[in-house]
Protein backbone atom coordinates (compact mmCIF):
# COMPACT_ATOMS: atom_id res chain seq x y z
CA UNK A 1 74.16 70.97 43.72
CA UNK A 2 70.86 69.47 44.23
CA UNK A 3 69.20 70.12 47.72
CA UNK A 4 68.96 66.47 48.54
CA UNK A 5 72.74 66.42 47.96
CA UNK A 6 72.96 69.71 50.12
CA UNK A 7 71.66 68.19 52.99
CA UNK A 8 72.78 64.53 52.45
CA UNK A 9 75.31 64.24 55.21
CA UNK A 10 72.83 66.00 58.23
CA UNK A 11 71.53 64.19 60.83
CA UNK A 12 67.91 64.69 62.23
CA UNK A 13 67.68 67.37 64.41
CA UNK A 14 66.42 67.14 67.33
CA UNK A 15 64.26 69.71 69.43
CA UNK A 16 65.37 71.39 72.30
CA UNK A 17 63.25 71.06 75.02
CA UNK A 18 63.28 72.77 78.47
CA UNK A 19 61.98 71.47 81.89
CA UNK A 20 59.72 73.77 84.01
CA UNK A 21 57.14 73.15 86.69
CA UNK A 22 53.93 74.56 87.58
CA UNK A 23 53.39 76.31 90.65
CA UNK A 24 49.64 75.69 90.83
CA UNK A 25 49.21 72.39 89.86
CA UNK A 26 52.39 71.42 90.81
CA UNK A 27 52.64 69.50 87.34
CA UNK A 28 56.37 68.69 86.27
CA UNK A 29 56.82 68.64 81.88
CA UNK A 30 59.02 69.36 79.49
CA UNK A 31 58.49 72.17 76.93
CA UNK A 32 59.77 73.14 73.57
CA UNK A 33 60.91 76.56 73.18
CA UNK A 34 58.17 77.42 71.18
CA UNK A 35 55.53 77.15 74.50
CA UNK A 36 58.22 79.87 76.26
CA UNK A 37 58.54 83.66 76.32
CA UNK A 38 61.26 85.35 77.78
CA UNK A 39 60.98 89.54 78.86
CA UNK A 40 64.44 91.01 79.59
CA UNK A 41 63.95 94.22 81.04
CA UNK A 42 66.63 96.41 82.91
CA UNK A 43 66.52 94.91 86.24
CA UNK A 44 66.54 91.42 87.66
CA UNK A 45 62.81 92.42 88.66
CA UNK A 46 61.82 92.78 85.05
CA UNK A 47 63.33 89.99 83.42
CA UNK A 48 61.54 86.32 83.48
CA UNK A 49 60.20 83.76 81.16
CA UNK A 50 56.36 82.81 81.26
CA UNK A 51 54.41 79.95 79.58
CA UNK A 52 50.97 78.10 79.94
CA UNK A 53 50.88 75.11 82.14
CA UNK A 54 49.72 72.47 79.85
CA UNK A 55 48.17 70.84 82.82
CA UNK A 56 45.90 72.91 84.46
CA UNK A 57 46.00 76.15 82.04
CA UNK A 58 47.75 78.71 84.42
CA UNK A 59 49.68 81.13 83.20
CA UNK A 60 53.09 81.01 84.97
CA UNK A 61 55.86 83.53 84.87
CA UNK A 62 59.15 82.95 86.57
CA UNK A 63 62.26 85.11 87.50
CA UNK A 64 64.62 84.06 84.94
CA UNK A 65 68.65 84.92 85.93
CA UNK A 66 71.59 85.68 83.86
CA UNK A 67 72.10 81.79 83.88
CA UNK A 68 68.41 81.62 82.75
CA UNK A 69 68.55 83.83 79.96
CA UNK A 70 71.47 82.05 78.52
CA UNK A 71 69.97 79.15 78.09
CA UNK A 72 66.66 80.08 77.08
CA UNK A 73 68.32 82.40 74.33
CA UNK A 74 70.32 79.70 73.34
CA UNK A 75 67.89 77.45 72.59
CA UNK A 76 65.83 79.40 70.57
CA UNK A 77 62.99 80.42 72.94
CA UNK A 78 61.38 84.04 71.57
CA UNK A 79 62.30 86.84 73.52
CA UNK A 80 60.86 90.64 74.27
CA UNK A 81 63.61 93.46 75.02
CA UNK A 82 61.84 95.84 77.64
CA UNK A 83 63.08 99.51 77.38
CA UNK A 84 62.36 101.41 80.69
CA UNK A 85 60.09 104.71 79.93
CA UNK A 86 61.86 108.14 80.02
């Protein structure tokens, strides 16, 4: 099977993309997953998502919920465990 024929009855896929806001600028965009990080650490306190406003530069980082988490994971965004020190 050739790959052309391997891939012959795919559609075009298209990018997931996530709303977020910027509490500085107060600038409203969409981002691909790529532009997000997500931290999951042991507590509510330690878990959020952070990315650069791509309007004024800020770095942002948000809580991010169990709610949160699922769909960041889910659409593909990179994501740090945290293990709490000993």
């Amino acid at each position: 099977m050739t790959v052309a024929a391997a891939f012959a009855g795919m559609r075009r896929v298209v990018p997931v993309v996530f709303r977020a806001g910027c509490p500085d600028c107060r600038g409203s965009f969409e981002l691909t997953a790529g532009a997000l990080r997500l931290a999951i650490g042991a507590t509510s306190k330690t878990t959020f998502y952070s990315f650069t406003c791509p309007d004024c530069g800020a770095a942002v980082r948000k809580p991010a919920g169990e709610r949160i988490v699922e769909l960041l994971t889910g659409g593909g965004v990179r994501t740090l465990r945290l293990h709490p020190t000993v």
